[in-house]
PDB file of N, CA and C in Angstrom:
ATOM      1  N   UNK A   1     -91.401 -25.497   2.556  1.00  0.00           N
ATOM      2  CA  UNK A   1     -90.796 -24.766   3.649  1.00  0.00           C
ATOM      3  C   UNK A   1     -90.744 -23.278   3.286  1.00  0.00           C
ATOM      4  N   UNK A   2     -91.163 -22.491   4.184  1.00  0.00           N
ATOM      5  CA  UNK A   2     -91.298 -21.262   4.176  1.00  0.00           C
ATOM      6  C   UNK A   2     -89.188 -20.314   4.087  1.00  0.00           C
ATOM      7  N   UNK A   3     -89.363 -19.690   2.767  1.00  0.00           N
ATOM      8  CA  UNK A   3     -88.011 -18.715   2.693  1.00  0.00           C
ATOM      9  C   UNK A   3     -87.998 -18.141   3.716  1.00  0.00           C
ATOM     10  N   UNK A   4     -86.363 -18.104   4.199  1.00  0.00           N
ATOM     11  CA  UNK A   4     -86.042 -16.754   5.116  1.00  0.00           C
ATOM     12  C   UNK A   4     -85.622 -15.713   4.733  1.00  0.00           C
ATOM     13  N   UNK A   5     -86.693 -14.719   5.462  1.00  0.00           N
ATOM     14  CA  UNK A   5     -86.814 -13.359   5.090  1.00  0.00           C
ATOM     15  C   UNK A   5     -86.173 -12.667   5.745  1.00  0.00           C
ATOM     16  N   UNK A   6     -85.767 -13.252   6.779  1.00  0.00           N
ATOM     17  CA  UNK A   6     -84.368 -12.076   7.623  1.00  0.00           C
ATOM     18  C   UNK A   6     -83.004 -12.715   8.118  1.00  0.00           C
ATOM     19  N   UNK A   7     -82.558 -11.661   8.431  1.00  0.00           N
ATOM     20  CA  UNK A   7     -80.835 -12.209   8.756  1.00  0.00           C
ATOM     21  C   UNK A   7     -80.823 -11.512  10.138  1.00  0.00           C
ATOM     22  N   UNK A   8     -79.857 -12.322  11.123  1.00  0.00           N
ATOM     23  CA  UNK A   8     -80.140 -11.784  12.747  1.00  0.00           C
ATOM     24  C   UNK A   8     -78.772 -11.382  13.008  1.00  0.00           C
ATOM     25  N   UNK A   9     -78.285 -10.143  13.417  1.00  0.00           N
ATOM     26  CA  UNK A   9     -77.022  -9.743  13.601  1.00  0.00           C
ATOM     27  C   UNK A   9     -76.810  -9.783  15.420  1.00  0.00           C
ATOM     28  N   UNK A  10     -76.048  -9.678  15.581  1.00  0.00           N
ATOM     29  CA  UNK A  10     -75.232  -9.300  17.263  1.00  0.00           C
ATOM     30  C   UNK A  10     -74.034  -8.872  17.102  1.00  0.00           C
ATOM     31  N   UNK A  11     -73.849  -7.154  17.915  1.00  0.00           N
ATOM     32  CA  UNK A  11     -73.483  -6.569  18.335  1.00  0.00           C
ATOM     33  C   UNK A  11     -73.261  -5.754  19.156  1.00  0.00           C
ATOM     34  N   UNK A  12     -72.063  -5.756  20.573  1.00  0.00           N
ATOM     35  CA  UNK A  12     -71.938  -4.958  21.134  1.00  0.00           C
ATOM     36  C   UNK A  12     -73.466  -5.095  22.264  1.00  0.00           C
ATOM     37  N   UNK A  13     -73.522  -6.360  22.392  1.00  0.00           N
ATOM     38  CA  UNK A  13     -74.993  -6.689  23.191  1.00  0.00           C
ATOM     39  C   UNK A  13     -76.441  -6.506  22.462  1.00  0.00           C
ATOM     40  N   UNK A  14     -76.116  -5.904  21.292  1.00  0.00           N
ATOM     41  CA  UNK A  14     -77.553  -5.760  20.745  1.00  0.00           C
ATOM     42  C   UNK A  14     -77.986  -6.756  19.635  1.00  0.00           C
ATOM     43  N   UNK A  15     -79.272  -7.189  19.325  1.00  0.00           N
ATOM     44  CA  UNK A  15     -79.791  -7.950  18.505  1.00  0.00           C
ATOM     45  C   UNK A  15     -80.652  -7.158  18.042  1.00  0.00           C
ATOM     46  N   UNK A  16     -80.263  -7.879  16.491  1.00  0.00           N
ATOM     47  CA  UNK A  16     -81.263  -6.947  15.144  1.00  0.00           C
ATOM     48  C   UNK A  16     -81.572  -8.248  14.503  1.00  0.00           C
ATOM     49  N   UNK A  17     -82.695  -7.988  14.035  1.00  0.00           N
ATOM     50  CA  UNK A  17     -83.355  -8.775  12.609  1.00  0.00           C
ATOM     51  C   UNK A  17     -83.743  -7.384  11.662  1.00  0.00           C
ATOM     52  N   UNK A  18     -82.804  -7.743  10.369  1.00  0.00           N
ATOM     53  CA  UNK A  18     -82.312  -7.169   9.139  1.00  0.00           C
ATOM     54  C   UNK A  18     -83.374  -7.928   7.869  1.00  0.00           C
ATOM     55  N   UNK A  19     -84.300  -7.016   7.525  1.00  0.00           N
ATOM     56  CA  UNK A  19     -84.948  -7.620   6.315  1.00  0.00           C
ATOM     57  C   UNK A  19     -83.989  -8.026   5.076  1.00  0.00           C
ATOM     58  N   UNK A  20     -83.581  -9.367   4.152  1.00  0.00           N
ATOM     59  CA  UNK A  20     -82.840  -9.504   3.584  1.00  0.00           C
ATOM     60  C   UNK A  20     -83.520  -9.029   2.027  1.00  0.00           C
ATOM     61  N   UNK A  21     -84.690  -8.063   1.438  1.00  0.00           N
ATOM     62  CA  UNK A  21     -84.805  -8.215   0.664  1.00  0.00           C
ATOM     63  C   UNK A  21     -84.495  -6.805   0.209  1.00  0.00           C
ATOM     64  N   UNK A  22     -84.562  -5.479   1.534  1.00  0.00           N
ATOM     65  CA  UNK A  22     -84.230  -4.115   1.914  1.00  0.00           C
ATOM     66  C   UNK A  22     -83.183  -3.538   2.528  1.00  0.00           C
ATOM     67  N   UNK A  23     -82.639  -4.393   3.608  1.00  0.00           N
ATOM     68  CA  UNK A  23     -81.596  -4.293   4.487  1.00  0.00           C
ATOM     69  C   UNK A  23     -81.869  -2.957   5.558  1.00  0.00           C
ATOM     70  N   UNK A  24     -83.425  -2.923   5.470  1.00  0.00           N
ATOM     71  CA  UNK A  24     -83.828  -2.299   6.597  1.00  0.00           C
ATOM     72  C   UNK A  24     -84.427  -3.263   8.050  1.00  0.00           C
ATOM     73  N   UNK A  25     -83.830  -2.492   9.016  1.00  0.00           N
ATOM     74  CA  UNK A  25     -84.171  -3.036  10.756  1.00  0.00           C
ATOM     75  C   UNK A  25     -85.310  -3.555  10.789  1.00  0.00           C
ATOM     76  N   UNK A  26     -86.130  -4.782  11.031  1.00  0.00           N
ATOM     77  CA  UNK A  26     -87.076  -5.078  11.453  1.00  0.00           C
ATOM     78  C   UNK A  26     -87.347  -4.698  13.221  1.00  0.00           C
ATOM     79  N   UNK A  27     -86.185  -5.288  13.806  1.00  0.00           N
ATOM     80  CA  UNK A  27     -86.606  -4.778  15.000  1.00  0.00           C
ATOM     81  C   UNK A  27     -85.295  -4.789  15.612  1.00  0.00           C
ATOM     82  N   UNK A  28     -84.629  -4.461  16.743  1.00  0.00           N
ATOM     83  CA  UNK A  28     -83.747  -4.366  17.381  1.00  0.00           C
ATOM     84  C   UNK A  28     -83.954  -4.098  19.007  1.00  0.00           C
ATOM     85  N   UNK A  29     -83.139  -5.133  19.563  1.00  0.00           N
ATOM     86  CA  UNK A  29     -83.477  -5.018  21.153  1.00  0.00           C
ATOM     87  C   UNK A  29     -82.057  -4.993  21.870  1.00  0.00           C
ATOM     88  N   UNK A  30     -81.683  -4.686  22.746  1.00  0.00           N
ATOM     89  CA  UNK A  30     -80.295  -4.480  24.000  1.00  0.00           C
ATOM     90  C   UNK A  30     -80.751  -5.769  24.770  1.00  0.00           C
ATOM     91  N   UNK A  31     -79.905  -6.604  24.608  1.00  0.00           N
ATOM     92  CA  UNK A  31     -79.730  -8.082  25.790  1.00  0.00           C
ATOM     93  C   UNK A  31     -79.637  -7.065  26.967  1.00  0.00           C
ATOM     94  N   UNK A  32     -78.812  -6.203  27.784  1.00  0.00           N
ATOM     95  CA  UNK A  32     -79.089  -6.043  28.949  1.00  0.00           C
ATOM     96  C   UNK A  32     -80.288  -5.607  29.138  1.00  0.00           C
ATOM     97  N   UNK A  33     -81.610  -5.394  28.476  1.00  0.00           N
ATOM     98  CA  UNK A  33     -82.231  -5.107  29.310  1.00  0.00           C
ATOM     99  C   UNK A  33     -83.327  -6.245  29.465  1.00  0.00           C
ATOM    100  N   UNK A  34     -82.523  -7.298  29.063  1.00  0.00           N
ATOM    101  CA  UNK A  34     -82.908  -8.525  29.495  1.00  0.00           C
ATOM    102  C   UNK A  34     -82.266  -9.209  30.665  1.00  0.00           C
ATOM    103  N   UNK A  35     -80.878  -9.078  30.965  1.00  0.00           N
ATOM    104  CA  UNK A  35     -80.162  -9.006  31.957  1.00  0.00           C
ATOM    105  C   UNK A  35     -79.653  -8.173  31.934  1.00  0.00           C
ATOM    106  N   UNK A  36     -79.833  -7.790  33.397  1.00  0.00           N
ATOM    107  CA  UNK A  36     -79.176  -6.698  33.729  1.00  0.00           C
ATOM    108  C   UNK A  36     -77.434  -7.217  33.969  1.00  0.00           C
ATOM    109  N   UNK A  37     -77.108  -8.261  34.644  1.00  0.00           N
ATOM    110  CA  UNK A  37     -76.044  -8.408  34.975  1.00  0.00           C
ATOM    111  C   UNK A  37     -75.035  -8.175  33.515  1.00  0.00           C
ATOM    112  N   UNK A  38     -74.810  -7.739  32.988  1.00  0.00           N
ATOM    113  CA  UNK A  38     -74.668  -7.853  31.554  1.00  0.00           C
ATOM    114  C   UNK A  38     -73.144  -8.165  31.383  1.00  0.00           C
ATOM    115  N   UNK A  39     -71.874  -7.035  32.002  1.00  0.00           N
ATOM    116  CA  UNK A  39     -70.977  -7.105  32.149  1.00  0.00           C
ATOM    117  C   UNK A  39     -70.291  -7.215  30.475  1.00  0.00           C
ATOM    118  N   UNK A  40     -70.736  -7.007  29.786  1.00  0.00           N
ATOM    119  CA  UNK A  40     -70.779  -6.520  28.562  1.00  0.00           C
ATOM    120  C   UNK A  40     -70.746  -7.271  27.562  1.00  0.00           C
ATOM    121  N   UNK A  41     -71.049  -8.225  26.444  1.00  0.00           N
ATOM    122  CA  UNK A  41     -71.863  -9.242  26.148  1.00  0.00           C
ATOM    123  C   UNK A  41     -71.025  -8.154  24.727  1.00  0.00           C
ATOM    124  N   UNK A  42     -70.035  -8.431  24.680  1.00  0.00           N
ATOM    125  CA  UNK A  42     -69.353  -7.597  23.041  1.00  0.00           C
ATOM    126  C   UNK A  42     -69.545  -8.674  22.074  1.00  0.00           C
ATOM    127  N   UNK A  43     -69.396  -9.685  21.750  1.00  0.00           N
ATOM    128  CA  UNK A  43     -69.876 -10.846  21.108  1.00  0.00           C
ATOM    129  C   UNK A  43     -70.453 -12.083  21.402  1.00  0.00           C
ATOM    130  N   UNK A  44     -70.387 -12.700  20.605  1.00  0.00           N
ATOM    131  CA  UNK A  44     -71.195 -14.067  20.791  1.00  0.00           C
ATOM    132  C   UNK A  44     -71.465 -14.580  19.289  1.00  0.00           C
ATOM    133  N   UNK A  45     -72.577 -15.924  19.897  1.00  0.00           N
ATOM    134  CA  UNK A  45     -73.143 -16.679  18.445  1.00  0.00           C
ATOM    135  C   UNK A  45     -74.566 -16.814  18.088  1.00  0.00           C
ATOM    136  N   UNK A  46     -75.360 -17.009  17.056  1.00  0.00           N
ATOM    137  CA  UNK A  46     -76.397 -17.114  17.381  1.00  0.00           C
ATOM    138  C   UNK A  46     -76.561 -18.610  16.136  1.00  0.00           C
ATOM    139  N   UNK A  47     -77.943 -18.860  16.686  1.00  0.00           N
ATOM    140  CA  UNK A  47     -78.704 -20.196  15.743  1.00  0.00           C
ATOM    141  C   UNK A  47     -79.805 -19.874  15.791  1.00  0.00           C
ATOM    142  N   UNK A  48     -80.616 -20.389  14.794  1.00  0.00           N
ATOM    143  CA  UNK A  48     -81.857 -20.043  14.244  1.00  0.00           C
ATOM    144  C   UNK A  48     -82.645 -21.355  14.058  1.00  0.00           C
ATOM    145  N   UNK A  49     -83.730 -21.286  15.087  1.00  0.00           N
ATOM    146  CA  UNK A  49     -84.438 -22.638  14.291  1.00  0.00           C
ATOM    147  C   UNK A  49     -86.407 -22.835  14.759  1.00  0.00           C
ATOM    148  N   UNK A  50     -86.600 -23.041  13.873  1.00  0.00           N
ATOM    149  CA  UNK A  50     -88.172 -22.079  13.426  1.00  0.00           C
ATOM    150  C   UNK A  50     -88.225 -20.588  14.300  1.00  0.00           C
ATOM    151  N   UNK A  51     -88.941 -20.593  15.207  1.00  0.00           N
ATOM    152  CA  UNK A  51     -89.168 -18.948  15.308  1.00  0.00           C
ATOM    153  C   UNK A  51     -88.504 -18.520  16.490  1.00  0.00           C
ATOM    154  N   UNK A  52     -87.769 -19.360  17.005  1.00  0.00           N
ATOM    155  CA  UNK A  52     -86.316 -19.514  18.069  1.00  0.00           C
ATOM    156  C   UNK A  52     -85.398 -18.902  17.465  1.00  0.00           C
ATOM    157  N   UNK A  53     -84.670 -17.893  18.657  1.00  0.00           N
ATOM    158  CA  UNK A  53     -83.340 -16.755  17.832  1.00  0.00           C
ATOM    159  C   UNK A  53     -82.573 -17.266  19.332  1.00  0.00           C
ATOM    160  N   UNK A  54     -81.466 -18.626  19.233  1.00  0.00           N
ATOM    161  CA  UNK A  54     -80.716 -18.894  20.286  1.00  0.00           C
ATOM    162  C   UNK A  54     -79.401 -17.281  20.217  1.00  0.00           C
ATOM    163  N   UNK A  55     -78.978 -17.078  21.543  1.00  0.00           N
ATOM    164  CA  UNK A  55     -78.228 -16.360  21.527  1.00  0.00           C
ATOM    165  C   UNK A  55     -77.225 -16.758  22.235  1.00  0.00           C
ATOM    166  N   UNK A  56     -75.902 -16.973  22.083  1.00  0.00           N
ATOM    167  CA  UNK A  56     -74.805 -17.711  23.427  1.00  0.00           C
ATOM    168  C   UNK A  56     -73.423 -16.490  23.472  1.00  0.00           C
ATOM    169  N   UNK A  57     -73.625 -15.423  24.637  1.00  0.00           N
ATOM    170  CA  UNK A  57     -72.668 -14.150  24.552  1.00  0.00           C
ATOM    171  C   UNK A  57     -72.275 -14.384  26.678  1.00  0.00           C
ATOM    172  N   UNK A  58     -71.100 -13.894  26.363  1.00  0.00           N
ATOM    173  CA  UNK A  58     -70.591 -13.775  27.511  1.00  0.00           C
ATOM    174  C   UNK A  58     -71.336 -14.658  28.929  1.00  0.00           C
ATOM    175  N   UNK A  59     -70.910 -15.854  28.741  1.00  0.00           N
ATOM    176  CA  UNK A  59     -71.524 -17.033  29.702  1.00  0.00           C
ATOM    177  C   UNK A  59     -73.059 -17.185  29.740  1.00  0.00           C
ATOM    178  N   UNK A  60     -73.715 -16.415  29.255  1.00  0.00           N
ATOM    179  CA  UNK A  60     -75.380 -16.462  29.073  1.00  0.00           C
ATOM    180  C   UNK A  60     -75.980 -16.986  27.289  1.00  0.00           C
ATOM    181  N   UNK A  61     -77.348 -17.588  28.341  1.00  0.00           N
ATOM    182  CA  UNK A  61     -77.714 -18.256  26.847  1.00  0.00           C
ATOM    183  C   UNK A  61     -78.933 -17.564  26.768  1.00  0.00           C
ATOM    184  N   UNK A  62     -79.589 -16.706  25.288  1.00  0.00           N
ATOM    185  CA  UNK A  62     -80.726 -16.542  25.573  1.00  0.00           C
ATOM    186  C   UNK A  62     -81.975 -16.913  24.388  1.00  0.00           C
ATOM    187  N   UNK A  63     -82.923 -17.185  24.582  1.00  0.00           N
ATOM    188  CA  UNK A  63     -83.542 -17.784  23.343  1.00  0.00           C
ATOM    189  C   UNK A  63     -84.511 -16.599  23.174  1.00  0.00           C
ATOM    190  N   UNK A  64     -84.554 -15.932  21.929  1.00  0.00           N
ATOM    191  CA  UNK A  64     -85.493 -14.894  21.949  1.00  0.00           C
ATOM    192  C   UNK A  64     -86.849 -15.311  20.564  1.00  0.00           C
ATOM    193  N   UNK A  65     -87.721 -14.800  20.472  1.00  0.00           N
ATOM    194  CA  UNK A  65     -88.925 -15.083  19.369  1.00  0.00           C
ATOM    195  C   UNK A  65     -88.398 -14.116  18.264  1.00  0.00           C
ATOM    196  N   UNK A  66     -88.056 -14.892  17.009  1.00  0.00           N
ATOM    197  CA  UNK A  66     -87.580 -14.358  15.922  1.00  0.00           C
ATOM    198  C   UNK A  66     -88.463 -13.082  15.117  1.00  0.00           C
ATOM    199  N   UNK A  67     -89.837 -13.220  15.928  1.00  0.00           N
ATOM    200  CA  UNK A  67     -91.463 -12.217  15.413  1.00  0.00           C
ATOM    201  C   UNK A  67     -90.358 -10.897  15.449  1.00  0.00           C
ATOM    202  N   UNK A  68     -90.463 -10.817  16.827  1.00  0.00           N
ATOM    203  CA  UNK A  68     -90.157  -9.439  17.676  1.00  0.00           C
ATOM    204  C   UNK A  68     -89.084  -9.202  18.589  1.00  0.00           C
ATOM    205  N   UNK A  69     -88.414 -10.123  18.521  1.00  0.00           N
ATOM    206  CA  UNK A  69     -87.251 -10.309  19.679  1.00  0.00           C
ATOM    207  C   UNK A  69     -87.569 -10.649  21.207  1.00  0.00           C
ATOM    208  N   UNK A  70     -88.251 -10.661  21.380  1.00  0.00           N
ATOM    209  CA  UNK A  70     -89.349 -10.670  23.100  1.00  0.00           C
ATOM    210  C   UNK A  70     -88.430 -11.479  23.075  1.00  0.00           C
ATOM    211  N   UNK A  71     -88.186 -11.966  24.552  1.00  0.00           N
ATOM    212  CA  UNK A  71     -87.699 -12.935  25.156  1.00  0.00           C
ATOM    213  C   UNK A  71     -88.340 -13.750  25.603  1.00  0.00           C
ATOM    214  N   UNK A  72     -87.871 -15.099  25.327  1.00  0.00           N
ATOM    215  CA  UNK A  72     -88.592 -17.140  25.405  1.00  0.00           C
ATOM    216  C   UNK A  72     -88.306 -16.925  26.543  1.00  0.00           C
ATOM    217  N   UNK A  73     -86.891 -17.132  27.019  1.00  0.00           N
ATOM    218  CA  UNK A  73     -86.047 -17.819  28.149  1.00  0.00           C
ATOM    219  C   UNK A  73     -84.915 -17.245  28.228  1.00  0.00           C
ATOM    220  N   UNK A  74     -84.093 -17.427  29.280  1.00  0.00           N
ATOM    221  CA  UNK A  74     -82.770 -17.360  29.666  1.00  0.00           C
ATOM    222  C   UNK A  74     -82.281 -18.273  30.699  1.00  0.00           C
ATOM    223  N   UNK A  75     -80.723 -18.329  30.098  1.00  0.00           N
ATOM    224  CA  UNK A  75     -80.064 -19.539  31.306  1.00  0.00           C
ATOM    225  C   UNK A  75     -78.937 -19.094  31.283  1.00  0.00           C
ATOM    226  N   UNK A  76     -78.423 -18.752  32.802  1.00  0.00           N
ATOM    227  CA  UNK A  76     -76.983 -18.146  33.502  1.00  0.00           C
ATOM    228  C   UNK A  76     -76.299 -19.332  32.910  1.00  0.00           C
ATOM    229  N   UNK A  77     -76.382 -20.381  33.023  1.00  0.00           N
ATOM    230  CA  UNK A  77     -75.325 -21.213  32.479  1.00  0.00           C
ATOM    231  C   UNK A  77     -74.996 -21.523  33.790  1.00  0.00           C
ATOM    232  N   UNK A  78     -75.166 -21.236  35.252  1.00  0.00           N
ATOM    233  CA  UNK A  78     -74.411 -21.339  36.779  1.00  0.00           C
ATOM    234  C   UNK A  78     -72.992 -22.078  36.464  1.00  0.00           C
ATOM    235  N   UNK A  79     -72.413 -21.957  36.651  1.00  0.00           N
ATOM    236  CA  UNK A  79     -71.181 -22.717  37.499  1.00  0.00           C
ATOM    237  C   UNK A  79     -69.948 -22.611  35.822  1.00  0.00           C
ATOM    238  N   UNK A  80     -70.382 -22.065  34.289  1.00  0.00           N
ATOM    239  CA  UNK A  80     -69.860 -22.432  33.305  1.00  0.00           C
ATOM    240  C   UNK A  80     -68.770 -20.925  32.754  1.00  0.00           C
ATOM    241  N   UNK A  81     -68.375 -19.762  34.089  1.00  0.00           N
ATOM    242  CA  UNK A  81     -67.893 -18.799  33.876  1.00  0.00           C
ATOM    243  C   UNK A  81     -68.617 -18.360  32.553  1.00  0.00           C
ATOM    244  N   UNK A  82     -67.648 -17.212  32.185  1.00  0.00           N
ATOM    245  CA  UNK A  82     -68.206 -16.224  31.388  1.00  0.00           C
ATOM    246  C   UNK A  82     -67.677 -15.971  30.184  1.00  0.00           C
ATOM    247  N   UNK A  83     -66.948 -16.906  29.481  1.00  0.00           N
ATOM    248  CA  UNK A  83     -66.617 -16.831  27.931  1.00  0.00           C
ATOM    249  C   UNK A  83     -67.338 -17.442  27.107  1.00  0.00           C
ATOM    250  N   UNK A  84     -66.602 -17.117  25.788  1.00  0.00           N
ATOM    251  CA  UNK A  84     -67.425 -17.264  24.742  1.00  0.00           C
ATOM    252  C   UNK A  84     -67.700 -18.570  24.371  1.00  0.00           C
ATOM    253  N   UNK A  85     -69.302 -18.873  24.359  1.00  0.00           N
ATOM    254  CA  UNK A  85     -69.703 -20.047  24.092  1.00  0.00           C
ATOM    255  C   UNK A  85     -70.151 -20.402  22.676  1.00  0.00           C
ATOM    256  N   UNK A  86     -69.817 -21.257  22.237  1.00  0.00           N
ATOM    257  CA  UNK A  86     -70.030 -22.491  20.886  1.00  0.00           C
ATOM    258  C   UNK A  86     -71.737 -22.900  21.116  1.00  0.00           C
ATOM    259  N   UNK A  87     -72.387 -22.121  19.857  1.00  0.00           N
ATOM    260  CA  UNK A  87     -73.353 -23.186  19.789  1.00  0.00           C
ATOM    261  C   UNK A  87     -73.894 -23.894  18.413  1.00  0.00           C
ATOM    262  N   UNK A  88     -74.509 -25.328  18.361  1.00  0.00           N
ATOM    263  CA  UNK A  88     -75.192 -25.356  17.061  1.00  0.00           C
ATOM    264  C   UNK A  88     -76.475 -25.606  17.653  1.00  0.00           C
ATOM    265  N   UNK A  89     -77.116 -26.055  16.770  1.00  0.00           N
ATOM    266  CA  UNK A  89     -78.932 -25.894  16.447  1.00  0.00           C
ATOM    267  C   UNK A  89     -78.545 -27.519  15.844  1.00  0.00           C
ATOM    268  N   UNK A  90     -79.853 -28.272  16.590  1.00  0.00           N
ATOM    269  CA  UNK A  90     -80.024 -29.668  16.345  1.00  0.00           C
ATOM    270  C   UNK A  90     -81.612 -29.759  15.687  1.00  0.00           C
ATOM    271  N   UNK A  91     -82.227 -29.909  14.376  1.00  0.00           N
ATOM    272  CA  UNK A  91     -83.901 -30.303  14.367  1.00  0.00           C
ATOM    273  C   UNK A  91     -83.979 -29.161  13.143  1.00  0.00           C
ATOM    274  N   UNK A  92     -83.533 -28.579  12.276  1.00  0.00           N
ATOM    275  CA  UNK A  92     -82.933 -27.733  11.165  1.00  0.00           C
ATOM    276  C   UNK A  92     -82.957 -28.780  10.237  1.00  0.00           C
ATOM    277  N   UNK A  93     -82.319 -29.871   9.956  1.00  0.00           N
ATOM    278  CA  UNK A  93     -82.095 -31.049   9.263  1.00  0.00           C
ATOM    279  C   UNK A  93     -83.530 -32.206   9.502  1.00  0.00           C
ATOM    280  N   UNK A  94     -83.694 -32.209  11.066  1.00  0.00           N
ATOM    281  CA  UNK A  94     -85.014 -33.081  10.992  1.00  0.00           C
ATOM    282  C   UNK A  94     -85.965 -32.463  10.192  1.00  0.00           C
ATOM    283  N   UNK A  95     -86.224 -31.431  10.379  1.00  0.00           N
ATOM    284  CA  UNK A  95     -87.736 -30.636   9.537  1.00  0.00           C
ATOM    285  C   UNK A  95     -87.631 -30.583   8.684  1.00  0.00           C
ATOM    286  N   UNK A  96     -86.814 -30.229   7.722  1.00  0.00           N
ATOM    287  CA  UNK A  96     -86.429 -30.061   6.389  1.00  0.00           C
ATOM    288  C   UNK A  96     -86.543 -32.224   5.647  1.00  0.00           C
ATOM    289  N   UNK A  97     -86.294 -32.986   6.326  1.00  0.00           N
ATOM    290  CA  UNK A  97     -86.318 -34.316   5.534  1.00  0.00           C
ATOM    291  C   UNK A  97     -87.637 -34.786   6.405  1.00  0.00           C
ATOM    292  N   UNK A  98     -88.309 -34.290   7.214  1.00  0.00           N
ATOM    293  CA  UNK A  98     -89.606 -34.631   7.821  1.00  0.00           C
ATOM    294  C   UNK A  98     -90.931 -33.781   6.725  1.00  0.00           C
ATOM    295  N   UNK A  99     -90.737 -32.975   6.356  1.00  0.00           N
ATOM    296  CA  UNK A  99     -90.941 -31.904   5.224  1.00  0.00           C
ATOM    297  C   UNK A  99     -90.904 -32.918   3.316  1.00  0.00           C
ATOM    298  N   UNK A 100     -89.789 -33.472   3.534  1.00  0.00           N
ATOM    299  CA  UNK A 100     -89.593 -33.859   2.322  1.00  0.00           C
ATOM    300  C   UNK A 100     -89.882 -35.416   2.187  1.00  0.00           C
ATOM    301  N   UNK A 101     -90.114 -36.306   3.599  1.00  0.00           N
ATOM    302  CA  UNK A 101     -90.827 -37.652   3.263  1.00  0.00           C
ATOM    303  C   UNK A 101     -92.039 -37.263   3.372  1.00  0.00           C
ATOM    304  N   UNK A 102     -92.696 -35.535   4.548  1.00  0.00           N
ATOM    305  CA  UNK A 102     -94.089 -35.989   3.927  1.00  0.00           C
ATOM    306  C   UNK A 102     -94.406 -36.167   2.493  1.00  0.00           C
ATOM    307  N   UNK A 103     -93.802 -34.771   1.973  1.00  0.00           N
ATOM    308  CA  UNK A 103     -94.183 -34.696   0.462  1.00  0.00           C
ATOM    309  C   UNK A 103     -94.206 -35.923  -0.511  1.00  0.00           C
ATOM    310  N   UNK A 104     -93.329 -36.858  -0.331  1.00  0.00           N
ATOM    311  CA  UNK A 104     -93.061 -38.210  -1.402  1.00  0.00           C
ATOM    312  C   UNK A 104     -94.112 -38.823  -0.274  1.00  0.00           C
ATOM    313  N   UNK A 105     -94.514 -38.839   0.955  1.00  0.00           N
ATOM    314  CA  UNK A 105     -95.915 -39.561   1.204  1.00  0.00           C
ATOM    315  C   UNK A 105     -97.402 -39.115   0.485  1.00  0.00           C
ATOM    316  N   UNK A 106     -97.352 -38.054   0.511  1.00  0.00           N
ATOM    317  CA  UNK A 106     -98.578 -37.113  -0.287  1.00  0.00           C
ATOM    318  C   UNK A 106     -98.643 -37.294  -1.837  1.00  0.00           C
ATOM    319  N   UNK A 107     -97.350 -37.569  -2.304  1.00  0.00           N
ATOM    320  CA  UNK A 107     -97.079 -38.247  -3.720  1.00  0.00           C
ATOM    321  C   UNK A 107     -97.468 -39.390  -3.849  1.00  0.00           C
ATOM    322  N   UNK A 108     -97.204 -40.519  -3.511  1.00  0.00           N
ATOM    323  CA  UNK A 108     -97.471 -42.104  -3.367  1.00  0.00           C
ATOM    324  C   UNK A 108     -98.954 -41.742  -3.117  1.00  0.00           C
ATOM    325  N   UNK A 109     -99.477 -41.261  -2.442  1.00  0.00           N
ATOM    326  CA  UNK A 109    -100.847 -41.378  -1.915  1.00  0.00           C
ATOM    327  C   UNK A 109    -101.965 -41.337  -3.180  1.00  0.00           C
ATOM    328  N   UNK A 110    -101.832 -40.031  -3.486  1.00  0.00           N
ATOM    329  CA  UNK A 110    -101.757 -39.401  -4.951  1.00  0.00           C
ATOM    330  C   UNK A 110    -101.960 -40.172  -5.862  1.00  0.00           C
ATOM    331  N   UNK A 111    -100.388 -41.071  -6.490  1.00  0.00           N
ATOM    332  CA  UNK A 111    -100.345 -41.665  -7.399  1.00  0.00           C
ATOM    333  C   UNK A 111    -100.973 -43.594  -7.657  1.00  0.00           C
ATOM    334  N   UNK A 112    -101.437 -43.412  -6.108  1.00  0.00           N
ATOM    335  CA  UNK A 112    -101.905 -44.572  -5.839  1.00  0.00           C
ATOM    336  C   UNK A 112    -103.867 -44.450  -6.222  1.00  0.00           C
ATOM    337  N   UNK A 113    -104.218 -43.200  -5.395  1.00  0.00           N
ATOM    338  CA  UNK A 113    -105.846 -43.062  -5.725  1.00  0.00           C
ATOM    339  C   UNK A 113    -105.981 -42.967  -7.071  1.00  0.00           C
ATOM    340  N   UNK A 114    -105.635 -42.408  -8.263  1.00  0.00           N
ATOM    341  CA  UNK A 114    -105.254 -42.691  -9.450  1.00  0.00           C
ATOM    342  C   UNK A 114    -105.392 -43.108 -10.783  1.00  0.00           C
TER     343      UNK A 114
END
């Protein structure tokens, strides 16, 4: 499994990816100008899972590409008002032990041709 090389901050509506080996900006983008409705998005949470940057701030959810920040998707959430939402990341744990039975399959295989 490939190390992570950055750390993703939110603030004040903005998203950064922070190189963790410099602690210089890789890139930084403003959620409103992904929505405009913004109404001011001062915190929130984020999850990380492969090149998915989930974002959950002031009743909006947004999934951005961890490359460059571009934006995947967005979802108003309709009908779920506008506070602060809870999120986790589900498939973090699958990959990582999907990762580690291939490897003991590639082992057996291995120790079987032999």
């Amino acid at each position: 499994m490939k190390p992570i090389t950055h750390l993703y901050i939110l603030s004040k509506g903005r998203v950064a990816a922070i190189s963790k080996k410099d602690g210089s900006i890789i890139w930084d983008i403003k959620l409103k100008d992904y929505y405009k409705n913004s109404g001011g998005f001062g915190y929130g949470q984020i999850s990380v899972e492969g090149n998915k940057l989930f974002i959950a701030v002031s009743g909006v959810l947004f999934c951005l590409n961890t490359k460059d920040g571009s934006l995947v998707w967005i979802n108003e959430l309709k009908g779920w008002g506008y506070n602060f939402i809870s999120v986790a990341g589900a498939g973090n744990e699958s990959a990582a032990a999907s990762a580690a039975n291939d490897a003991v399959v590639a082992a057996a295989v291995v120790t079987a041709a032999t």
